[in-house]
PDB file of N, CA and C in Angstrom:
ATOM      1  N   UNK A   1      20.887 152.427  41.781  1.00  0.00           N
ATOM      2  CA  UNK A   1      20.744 153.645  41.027  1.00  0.00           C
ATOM      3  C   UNK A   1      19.267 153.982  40.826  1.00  0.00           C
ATOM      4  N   UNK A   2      19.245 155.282  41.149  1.00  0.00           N
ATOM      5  CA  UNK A   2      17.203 155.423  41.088  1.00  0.00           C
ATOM      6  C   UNK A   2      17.263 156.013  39.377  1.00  0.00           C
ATOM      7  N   UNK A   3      16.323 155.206  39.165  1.00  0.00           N
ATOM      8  CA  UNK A   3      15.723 155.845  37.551  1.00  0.00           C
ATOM      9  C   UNK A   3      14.685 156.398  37.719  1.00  0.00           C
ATOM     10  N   UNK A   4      14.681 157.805  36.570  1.00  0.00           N
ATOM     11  CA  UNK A   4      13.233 158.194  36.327  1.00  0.00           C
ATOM     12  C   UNK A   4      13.171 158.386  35.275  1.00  0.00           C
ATOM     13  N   UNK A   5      11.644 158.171  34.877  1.00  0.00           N
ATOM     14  CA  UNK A   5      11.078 157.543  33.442  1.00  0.00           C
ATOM     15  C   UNK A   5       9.809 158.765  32.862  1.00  0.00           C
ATOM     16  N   UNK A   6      10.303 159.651  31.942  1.00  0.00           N
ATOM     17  CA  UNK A   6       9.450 160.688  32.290  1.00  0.00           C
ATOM     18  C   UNK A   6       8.513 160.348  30.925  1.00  0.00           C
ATOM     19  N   UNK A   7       7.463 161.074  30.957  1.00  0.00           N
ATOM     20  CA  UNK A   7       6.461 160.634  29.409  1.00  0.00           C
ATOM     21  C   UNK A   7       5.566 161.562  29.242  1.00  0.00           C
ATOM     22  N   UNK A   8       4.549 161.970  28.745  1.00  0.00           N
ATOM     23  CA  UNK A   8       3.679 162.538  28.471  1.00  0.00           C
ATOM     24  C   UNK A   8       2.976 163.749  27.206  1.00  0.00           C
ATOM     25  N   UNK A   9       4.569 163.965  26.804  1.00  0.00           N
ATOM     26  CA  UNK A   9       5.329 165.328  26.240  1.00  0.00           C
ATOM     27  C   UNK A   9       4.379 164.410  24.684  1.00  0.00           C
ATOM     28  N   UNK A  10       4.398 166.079  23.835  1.00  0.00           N
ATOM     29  CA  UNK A  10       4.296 165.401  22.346  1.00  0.00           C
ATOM     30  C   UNK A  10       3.736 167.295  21.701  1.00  0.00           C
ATOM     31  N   UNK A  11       3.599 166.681  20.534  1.00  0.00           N
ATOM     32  CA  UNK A  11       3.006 167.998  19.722  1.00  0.00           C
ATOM     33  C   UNK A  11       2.024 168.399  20.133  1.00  0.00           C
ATOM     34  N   UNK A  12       1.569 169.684  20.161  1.00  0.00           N
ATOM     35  CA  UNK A  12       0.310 170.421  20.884  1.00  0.00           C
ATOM     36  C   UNK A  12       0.699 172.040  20.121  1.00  0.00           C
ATOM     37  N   UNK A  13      -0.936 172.170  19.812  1.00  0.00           N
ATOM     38  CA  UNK A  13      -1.014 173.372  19.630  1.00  0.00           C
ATOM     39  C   UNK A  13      -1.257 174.852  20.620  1.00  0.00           C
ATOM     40  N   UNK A  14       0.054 175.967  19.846  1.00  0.00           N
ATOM     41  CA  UNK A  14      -0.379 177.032  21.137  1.00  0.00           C
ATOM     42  C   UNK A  14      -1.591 177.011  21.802  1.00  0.00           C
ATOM     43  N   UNK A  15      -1.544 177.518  23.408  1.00  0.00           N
ATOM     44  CA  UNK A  15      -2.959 176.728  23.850  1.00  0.00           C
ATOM     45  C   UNK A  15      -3.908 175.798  24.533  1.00  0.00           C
ATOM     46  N   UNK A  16      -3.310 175.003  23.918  1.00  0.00           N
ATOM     47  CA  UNK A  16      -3.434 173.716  24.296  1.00  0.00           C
ATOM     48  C   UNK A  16      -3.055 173.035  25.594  1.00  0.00           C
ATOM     49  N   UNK A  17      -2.983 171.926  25.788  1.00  0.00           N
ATOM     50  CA  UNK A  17      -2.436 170.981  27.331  1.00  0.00           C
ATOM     51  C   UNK A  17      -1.964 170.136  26.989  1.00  0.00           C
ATOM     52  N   UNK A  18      -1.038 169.463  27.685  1.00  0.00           N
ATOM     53  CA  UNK A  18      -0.578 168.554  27.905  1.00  0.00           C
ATOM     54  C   UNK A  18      -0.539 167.917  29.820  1.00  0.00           C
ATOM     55  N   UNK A  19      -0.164 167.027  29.930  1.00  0.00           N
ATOM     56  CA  UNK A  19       0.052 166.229  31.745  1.00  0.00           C
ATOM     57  C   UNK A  19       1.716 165.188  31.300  1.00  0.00           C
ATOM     58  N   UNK A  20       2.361 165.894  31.847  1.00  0.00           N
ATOM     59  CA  UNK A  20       3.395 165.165  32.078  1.00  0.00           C
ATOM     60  C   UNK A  20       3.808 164.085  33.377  1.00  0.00           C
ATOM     61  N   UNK A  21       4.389 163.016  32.964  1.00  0.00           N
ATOM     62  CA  UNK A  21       4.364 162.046  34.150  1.00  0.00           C
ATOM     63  C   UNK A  21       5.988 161.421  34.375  1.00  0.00           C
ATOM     64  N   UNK A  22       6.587 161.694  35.560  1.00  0.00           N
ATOM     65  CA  UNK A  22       7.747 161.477  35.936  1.00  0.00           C
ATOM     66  C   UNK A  22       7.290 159.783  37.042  1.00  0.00           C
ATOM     67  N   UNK A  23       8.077 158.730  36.531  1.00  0.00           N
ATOM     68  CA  UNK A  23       8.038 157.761  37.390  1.00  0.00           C
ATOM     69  C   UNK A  23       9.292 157.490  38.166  1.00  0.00           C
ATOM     70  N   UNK A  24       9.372 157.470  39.792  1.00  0.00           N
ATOM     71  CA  UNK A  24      10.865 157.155  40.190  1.00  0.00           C
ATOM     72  C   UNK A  24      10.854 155.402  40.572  1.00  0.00           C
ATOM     73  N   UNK A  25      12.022 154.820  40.735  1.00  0.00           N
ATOM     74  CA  UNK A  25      12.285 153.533  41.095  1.00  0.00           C
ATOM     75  C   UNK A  25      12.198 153.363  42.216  1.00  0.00           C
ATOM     76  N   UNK A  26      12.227 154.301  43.178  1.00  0.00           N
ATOM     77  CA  UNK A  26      12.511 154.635  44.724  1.00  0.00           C
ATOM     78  C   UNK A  26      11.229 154.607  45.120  1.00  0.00           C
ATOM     79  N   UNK A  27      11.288 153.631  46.717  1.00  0.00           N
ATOM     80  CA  UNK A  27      10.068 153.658  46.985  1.00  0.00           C
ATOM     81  C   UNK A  27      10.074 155.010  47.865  1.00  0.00           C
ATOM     82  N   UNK A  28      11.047 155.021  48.808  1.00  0.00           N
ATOM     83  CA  UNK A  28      11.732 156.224  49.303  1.00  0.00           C
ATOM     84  C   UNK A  28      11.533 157.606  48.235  1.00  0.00           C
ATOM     85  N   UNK A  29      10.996 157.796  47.167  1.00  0.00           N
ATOM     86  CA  UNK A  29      10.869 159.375  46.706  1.00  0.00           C
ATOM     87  C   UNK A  29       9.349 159.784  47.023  1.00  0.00           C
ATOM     88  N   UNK A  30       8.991 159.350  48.123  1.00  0.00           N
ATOM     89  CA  UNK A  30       8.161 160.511  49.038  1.00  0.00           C
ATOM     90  C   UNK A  30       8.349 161.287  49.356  1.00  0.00           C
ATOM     91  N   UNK A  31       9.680 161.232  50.068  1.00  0.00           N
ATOM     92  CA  UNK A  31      10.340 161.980  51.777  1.00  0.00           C
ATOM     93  C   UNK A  31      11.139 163.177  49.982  1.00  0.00           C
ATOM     94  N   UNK A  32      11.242 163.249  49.322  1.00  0.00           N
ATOM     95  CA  UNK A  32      11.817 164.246  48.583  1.00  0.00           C
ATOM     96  C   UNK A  32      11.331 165.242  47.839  1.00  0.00           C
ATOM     97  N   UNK A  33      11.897 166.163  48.197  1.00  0.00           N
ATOM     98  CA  UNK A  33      11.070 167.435  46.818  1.00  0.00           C
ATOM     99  C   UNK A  33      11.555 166.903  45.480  1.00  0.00           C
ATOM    100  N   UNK A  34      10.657 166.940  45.030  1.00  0.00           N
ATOM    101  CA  UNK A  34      10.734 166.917  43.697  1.00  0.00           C
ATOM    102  C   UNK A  34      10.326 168.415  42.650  1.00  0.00           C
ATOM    103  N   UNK A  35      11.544 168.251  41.338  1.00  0.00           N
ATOM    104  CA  UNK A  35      10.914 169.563  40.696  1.00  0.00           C
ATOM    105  C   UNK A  35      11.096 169.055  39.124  1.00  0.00           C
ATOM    106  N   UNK A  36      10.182 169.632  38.229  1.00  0.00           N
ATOM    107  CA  UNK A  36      10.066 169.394  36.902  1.00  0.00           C
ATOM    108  C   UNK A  36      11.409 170.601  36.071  1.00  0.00           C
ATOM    109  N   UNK A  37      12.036 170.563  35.698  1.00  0.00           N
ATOM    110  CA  UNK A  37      12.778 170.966  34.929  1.00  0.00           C
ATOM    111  C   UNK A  37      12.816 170.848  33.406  1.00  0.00           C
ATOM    112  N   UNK A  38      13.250 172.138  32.629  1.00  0.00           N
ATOM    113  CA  UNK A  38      13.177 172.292  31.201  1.00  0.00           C
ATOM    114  C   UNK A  38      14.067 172.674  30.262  1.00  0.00           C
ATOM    115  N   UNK A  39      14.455 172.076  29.012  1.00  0.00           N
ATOM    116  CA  UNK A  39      15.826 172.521  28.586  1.00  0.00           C
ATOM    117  C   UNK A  39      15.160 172.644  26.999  1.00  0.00           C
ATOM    118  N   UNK A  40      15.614 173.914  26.847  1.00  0.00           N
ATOM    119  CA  UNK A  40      15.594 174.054  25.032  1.00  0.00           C
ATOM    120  C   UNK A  40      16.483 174.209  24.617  1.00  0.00           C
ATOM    121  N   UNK A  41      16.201 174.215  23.138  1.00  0.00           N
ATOM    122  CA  UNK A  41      17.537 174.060  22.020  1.00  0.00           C
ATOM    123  C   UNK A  41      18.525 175.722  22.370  1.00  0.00           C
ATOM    124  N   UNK A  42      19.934 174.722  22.944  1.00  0.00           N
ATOM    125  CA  UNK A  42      20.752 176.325  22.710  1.00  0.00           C
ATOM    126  C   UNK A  42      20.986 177.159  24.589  1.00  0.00           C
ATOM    127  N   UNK A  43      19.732 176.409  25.016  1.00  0.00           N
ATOM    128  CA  UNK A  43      19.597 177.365  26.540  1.00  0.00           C
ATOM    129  C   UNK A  43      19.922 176.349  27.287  1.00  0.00           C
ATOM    130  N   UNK A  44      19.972 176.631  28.808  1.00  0.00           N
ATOM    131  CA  UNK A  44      20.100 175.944  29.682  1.00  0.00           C
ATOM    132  C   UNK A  44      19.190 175.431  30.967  1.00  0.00           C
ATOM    133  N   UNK A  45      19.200 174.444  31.263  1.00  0.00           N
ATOM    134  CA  UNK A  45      18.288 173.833  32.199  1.00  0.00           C
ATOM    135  C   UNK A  45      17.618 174.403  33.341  1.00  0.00           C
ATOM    136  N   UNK A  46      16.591 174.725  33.276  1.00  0.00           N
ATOM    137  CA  UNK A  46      15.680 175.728  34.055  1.00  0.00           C
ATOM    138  C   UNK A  46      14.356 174.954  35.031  1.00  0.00           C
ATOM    139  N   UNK A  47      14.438 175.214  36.350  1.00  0.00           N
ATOM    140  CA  UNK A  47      13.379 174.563  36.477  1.00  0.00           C
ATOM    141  C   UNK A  47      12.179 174.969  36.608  1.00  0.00           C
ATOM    142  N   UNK A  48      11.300 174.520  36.137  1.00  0.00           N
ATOM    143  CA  UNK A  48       9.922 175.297  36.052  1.00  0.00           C
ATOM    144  C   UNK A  48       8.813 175.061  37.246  1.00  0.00           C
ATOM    145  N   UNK A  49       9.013 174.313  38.019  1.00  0.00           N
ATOM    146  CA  UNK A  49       7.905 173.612  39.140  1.00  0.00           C
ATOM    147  C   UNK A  49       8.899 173.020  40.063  1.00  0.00           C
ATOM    148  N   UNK A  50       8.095 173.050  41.771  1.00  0.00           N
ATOM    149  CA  UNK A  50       8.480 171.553  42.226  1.00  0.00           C
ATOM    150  C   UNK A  50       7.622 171.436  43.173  1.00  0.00           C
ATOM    151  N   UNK A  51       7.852 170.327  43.961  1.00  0.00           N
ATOM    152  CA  UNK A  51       6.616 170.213  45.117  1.00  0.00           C
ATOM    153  C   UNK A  51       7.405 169.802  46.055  1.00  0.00           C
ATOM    154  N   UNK A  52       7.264 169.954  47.218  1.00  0.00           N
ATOM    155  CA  UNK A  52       7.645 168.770  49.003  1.00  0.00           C
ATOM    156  C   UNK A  52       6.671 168.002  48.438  1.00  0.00           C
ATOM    157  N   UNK A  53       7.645 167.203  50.202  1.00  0.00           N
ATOM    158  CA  UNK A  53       6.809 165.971  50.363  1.00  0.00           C
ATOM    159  C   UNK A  53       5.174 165.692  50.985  1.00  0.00           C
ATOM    160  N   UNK A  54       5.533 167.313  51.699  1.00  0.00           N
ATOM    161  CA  UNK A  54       4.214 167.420  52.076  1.00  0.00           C
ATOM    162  C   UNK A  54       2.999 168.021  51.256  1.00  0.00           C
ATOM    163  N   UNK A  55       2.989 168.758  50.079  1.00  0.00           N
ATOM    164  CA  UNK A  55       2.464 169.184  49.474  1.00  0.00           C
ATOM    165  C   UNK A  55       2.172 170.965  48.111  1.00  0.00           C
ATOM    166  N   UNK A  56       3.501 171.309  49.046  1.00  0.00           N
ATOM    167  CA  UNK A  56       4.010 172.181  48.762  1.00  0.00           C
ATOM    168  C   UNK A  56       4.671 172.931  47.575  1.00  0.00           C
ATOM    169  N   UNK A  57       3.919 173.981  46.866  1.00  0.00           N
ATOM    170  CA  UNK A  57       4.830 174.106  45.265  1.00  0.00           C
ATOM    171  C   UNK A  57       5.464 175.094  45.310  1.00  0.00           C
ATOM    172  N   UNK A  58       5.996 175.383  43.928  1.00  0.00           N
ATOM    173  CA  UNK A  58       6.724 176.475  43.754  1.00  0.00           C
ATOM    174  C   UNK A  58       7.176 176.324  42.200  1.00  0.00           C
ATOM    175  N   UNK A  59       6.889 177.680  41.097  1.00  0.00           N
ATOM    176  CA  UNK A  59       7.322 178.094  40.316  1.00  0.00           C
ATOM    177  C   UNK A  59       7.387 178.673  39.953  1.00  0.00           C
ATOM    178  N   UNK A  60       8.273 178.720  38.544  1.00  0.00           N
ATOM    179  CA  UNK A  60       9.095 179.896  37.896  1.00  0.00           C
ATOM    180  C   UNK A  60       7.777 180.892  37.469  1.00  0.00           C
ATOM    181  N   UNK A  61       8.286 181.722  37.471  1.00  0.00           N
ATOM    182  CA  UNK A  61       7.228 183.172  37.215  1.00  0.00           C
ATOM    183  C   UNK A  61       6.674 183.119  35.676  1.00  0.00           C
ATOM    184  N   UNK A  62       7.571 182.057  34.731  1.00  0.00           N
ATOM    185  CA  UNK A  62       7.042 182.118  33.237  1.00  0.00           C
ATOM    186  C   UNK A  62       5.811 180.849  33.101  1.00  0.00           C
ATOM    187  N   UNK A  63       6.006 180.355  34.146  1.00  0.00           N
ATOM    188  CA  UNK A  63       4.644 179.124  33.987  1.00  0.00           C
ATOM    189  C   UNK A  63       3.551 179.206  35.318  1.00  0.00           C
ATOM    190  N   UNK A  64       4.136 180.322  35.964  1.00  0.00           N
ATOM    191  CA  UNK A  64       2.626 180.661  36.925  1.00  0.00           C
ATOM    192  C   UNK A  64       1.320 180.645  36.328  1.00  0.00           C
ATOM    193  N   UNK A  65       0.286 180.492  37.233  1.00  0.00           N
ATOM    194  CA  UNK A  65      -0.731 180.159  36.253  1.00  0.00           C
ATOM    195  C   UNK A  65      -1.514 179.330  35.759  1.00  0.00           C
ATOM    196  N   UNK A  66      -0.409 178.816  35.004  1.00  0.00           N
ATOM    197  CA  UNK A  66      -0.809 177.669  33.507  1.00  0.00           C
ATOM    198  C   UNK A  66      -0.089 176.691  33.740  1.00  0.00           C
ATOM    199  N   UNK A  67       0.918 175.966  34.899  1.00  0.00           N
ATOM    200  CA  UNK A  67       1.568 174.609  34.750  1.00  0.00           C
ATOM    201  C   UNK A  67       0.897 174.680  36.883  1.00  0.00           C
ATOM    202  N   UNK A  68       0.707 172.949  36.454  1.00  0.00           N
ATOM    203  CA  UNK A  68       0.377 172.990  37.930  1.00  0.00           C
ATOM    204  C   UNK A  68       0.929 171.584  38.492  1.00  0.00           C
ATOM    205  N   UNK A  69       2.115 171.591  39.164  1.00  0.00           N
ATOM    206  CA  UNK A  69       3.047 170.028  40.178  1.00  0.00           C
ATOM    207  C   UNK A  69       1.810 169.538  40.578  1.00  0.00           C
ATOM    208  N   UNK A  70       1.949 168.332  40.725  1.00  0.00           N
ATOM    209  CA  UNK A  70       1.655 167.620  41.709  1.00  0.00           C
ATOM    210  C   UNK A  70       1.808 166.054  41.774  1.00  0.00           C
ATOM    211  N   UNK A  71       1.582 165.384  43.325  1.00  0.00           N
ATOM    212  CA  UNK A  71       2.473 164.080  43.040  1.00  0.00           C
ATOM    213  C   UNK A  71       2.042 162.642  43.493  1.00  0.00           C
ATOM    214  N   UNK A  72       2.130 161.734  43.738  1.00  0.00           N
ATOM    215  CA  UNK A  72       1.334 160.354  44.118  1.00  0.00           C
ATOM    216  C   UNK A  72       2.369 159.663  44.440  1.00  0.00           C
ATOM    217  N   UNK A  73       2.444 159.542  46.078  1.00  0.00           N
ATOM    218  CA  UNK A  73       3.997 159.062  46.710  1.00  0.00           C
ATOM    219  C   UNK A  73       3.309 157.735  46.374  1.00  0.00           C
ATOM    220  N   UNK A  74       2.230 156.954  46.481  1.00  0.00           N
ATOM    221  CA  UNK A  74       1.817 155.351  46.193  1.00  0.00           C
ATOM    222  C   UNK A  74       2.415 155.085  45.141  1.00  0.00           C
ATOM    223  N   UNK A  75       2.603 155.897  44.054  1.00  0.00           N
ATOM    224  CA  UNK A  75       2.495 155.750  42.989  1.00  0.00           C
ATOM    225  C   UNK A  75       4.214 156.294  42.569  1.00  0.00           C
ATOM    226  N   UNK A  76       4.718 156.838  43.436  1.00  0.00           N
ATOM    227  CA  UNK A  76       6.359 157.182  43.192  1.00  0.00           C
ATOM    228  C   UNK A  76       6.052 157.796  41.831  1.00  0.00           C
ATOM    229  N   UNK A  77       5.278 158.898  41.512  1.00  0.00           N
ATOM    230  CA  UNK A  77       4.639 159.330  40.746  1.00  0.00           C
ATOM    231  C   UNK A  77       4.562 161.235  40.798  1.00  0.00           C
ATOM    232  N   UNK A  78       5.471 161.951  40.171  1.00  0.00           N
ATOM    233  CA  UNK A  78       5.294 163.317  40.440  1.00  0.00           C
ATOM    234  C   UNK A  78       4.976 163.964  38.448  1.00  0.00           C
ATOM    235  N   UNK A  79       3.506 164.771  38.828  1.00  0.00           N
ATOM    236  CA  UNK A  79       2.864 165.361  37.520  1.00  0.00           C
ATOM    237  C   UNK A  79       3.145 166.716  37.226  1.00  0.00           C
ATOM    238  N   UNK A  80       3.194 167.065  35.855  1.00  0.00           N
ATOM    239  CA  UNK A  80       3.248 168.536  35.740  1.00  0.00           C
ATOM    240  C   UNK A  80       2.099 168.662  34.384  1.00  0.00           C
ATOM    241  N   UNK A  81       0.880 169.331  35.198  1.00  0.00           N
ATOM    242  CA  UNK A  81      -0.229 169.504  33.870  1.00  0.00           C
ATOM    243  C   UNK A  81      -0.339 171.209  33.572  1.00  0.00           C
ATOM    244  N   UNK A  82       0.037 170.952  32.416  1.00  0.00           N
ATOM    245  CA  UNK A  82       0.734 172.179  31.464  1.00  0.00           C
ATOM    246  C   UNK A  82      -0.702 172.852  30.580  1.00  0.00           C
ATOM    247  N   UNK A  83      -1.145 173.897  31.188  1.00  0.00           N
ATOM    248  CA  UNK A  83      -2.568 174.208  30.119  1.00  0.00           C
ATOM    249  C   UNK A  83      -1.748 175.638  29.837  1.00  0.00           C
ATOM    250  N   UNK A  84      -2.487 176.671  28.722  1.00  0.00           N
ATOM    251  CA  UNK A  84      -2.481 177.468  28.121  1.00  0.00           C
ATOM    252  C   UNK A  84      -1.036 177.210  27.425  1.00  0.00           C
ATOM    253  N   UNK A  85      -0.619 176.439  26.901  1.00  0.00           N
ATOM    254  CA  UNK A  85       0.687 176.234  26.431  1.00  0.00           C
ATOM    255  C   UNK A  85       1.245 177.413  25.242  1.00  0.00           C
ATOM    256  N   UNK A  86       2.835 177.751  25.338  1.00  0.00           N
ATOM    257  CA  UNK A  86       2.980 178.725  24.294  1.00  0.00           C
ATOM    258  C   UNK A  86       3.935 178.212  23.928  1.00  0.00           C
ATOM    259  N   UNK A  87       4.385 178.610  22.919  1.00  0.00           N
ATOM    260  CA  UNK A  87       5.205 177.977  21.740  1.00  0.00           C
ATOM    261  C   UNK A  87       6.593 178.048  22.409  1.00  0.00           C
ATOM    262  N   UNK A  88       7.495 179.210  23.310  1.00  0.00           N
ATOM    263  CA  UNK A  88       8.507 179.006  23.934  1.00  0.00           C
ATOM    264  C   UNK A  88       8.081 178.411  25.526  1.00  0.00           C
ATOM    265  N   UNK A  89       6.902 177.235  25.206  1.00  0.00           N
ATOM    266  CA  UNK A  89       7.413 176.283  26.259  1.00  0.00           C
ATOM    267  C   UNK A  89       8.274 174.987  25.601  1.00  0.00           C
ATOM    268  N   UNK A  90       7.895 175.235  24.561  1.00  0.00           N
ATOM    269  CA  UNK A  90       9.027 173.921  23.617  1.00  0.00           C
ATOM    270  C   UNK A  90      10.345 173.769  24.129  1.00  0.00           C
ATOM    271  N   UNK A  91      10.323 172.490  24.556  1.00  0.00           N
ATOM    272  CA  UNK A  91      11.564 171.936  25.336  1.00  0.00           C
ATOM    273  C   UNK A  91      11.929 170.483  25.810  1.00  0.00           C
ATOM    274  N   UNK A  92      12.765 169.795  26.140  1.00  0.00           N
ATOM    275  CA  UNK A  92      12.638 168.666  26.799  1.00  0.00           C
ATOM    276  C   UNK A  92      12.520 169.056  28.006  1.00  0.00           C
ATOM    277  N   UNK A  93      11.705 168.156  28.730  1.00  0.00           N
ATOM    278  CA  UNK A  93      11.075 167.971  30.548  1.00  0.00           C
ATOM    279  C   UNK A  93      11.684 166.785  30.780  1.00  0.00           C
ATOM    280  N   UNK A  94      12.554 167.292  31.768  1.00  0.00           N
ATOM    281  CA  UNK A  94      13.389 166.181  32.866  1.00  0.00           C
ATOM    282  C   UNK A  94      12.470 166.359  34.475  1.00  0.00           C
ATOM    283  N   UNK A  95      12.424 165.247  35.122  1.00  0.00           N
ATOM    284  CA  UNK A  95      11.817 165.602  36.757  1.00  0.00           C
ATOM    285  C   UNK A  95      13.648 165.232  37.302  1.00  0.00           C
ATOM    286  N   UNK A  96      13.623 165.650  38.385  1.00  0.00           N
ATOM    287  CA  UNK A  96      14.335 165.558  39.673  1.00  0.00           C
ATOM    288  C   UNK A  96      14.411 166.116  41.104  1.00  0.00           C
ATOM    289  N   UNK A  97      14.867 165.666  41.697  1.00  0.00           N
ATOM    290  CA  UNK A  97      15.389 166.148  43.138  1.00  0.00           C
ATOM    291  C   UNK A  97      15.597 167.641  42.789  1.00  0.00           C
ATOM    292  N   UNK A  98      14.696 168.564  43.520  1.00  0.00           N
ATOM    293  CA  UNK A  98      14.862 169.751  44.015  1.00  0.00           C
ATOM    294  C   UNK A  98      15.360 170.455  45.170  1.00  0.00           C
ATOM    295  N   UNK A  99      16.195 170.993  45.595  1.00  0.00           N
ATOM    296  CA  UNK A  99      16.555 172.058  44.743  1.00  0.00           C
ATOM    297  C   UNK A  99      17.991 171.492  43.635  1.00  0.00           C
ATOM    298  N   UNK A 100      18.431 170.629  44.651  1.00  0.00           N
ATOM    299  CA  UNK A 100      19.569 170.046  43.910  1.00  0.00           C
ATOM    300  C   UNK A 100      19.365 168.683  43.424  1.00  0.00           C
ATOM    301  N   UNK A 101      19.810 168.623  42.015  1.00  0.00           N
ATOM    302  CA  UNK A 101      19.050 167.485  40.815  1.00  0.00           C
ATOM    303  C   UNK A 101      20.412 166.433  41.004  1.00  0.00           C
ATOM    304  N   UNK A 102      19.837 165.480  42.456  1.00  0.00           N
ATOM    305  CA  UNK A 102      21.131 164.603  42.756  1.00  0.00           C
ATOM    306  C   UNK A 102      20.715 163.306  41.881  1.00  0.00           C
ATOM    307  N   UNK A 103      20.098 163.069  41.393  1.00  0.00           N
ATOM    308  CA  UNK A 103      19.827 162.111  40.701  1.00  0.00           C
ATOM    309  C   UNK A 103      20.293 161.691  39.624  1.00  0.00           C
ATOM    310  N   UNK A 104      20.022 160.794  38.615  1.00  0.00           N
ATOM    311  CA  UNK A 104      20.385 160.426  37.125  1.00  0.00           C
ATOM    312  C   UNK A 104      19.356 161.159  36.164  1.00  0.00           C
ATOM    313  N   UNK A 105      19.409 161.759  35.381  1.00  0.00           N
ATOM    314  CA  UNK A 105      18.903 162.312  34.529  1.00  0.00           C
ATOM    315  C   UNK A 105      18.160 161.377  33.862  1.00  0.00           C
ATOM    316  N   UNK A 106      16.790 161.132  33.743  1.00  0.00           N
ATOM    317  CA  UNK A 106      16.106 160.517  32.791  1.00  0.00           C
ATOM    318  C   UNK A 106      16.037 161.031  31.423  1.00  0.00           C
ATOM    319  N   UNK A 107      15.238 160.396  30.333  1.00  0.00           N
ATOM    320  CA  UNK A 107      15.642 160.706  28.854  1.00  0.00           C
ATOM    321  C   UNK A 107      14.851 161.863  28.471  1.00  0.00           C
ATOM    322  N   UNK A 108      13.600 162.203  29.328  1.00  0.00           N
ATOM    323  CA  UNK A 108      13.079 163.395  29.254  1.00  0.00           C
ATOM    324  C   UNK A 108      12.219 163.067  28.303  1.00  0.00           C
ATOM    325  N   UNK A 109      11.317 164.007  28.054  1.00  0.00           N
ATOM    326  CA  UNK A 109       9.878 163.640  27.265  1.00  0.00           C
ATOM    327  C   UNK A 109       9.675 165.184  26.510  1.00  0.00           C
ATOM    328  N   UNK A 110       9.646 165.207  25.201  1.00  0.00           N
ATOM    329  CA  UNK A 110       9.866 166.626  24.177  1.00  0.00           C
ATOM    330  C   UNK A 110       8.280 167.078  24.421  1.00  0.00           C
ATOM    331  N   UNK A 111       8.071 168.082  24.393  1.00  0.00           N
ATOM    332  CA  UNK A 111       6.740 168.980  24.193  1.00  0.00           C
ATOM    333  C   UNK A 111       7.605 169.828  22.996  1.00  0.00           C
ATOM    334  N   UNK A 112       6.767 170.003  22.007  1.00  0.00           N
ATOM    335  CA  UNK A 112       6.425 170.895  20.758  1.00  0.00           C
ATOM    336  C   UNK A 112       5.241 171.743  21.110  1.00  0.00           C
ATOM    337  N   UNK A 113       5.483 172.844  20.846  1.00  0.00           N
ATOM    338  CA  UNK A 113       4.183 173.965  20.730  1.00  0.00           C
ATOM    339  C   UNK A 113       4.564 174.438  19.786  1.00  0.00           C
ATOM    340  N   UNK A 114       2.791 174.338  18.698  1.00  0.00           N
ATOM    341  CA  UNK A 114       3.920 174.915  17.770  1.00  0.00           C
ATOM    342  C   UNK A 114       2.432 174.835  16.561  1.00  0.00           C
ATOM    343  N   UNK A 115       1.861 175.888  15.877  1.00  0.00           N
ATOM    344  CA  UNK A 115       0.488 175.775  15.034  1.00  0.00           C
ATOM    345  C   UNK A 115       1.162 174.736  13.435  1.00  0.00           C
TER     346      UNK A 115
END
């Protein structure tokens, strides 16, 4: 079973930054897109970023800009560094397999925005 272990998330003021860090168990999650995904209270799971294996991104039109993928196959290691943060980015951040999230859901890591 591949685990991922996500972290980085915490209180921050509108504004502000955060770097989120998704770890997989797989030495094999090179060869995969990976995408950062976001869930708030009440809504449903949205993904906000992802990258190939080769280098490649893509995101949602509400974090253009200001959130930027990227990943460290040595390191089975995919980042999402979050600057100009706004208060409806408040959410839990899950990483997975993009486009389709075949994986196990890790416990996700909370970002607060919030003065």
């Amino acid at each position: 079973q591949v685990q991922l272990v996500e972290s980085g998330g915490g209180l921050v003021q509108p504004g502000g930054s955060l770097r989120l860090s998704c770890v997989a168990s797989v030495s094999i999650f090179n060869i995969f897109t990976m995408g950062w995904y976001r869930q708030a209270p009440g809504k449903q799971r949205e993904m906000v970023a992802a990258i190939t294996s080769g280098g490649g991104t893509n995101y949602a039109d509400s974090v253009k800009g200001r959130f930027t993928i990227s990943r460290d196959n040595a390191k089975n290691t995919v980042y999402l560094q979050m600057n100009t943060l706004k208060p409806e980015d408040t959410a839990v951040y899950y990483c997975n397999r993009h486009p389709i999230a075949t994986m196990n859901w890790g416990q996700g890591t909370q970002v607060t925005v919030s003065s």
